[in-house]
C-alpha atoms as a PDB file:
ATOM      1  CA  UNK A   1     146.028 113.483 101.326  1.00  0.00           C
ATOM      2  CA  UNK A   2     145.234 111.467  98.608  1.00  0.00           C
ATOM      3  CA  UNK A   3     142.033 108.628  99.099  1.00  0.00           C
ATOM      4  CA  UNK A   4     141.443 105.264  97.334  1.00  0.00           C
ATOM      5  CA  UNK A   5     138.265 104.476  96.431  1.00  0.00           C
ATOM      6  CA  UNK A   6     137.959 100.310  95.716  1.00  0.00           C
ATOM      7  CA  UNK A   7     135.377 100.570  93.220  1.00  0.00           C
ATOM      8  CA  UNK A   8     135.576  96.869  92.325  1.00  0.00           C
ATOM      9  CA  UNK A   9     134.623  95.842  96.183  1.00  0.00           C
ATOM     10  CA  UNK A  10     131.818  97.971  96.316  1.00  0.00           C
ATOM     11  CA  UNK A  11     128.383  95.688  96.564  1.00  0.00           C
ATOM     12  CA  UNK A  12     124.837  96.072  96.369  1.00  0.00           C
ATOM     13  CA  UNK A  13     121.446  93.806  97.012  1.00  0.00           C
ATOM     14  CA  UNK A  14     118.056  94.297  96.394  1.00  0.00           C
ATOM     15  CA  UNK A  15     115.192  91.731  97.545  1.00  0.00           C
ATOM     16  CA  UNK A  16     111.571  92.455  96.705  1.00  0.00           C
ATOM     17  CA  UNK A  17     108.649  90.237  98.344  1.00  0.00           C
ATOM     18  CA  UNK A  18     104.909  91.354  96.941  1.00  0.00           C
ATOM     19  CA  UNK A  19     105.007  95.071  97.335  1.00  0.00           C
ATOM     20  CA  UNK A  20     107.906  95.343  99.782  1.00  0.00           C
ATOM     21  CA  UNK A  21     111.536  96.146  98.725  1.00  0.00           C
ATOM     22  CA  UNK A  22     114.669  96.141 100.552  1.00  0.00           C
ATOM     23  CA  UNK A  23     117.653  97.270  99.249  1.00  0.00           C
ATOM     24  CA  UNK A  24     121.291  96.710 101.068  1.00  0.00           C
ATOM     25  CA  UNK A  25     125.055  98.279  99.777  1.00  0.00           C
ATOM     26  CA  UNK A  26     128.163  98.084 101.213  1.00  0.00           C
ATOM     27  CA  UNK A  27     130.570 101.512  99.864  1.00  0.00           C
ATOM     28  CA  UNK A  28     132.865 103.888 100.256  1.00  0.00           C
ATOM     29  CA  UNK A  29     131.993 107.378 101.765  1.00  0.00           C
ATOM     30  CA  UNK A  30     133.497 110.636 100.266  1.00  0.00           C
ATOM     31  CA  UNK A  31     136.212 110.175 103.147  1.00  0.00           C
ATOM     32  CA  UNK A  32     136.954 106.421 102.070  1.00  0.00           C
ATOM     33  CA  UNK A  33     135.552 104.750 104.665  1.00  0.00           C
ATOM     34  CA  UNK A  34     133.225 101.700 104.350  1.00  0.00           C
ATOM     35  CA  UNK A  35     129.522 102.933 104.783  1.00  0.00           C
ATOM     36  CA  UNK A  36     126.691 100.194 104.913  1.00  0.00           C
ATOM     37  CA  UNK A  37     123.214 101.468 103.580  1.00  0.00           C
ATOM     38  CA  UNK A  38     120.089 100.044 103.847  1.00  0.00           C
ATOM     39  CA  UNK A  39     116.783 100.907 102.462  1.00  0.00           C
ATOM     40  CA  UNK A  40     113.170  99.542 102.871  1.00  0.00           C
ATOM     41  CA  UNK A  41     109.850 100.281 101.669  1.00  0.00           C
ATOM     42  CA  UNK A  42     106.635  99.648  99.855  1.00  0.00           C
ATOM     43  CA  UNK A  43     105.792 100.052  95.958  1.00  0.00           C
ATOM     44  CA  UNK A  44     103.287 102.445  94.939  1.00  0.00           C
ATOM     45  CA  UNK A  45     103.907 104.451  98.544  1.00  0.00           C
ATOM     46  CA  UNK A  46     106.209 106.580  99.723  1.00  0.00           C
ATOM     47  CA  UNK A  47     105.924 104.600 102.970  1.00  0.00           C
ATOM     48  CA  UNK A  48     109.952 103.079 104.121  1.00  0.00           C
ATOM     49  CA  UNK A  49     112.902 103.998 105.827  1.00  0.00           C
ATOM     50  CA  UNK A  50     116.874 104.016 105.603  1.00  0.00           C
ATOM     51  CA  UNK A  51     119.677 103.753 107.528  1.00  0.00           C
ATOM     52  CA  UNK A  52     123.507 104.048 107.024  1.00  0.00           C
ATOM     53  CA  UNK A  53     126.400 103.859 109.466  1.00  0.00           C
ATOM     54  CA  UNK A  54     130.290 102.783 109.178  1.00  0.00           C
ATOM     55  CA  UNK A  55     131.585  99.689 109.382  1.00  0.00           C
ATOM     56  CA  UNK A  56     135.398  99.430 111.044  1.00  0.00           C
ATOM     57  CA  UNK A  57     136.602  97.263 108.157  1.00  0.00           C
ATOM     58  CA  UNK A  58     135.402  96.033 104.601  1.00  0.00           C
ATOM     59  CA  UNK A  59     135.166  92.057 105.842  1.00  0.00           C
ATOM     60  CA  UNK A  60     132.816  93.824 109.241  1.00  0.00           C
ATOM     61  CA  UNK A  61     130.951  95.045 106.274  1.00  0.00           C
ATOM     62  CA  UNK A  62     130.546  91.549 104.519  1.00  0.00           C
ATOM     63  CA  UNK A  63     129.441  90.254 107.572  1.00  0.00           C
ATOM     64  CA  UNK A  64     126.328  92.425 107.661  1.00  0.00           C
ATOM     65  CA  UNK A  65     125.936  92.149 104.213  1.00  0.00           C
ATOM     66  CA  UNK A  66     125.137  88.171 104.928  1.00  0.00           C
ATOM     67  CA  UNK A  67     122.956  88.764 107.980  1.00  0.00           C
ATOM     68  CA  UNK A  68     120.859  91.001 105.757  1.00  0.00           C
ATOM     69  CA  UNK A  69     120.744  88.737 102.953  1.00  0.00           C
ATOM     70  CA  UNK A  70     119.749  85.597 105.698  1.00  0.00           C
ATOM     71  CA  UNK A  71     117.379  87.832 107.274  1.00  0.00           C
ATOM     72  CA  UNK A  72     115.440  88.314 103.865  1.00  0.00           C
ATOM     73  CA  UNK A  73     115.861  85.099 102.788  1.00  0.00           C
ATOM     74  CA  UNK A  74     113.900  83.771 106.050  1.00  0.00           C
ATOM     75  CA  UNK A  75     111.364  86.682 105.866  1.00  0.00           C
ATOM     76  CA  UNK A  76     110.716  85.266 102.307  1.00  0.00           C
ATOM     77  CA  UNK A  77     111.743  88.050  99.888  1.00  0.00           C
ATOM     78  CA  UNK A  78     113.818  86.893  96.604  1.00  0.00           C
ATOM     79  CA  UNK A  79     116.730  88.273  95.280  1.00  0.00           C
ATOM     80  CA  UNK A  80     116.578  90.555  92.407  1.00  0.00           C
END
């Protein structure tokens, strides 16, 4: 069994607001499925979290891609 990894599709976000990162990817697991990570946190501290969990398709993954990105952009943070 031979898997494809779309390299090219792969995306990635990080917003920062004062001392508090986020950080958002959309990928491909080692099985080649579509995996969407996210990361929070706090410079200087080892205070944050993470999550990651499968998305049925690439455009599902999009979508939660742009409700991250609105969500920060409401909550103030700027794109980096």
């Amino acid at each position: 069994m031979s898997i494809h990894y779309a390299h090219h599709r792969w995306q990635s976000y990080r917003w920062r607001k004062a001392e508090r990162v986020y950080f958002a990817s959309l990928q491909q697991n080692i099985f080649g499925q579509w995996l969407l990570i996210r990361r929070w946190g706090v410079t200087d501290s080892r205070r944050g979290g993470s999550t990651e969990h499968i998305v049925d398709t690439y455009d599902e993954g999009l979508k939660q891609l742009d409700k991250a990105r609105k969500r920060r952009k409401s909550r103030g943070y700027t794109l980096q």
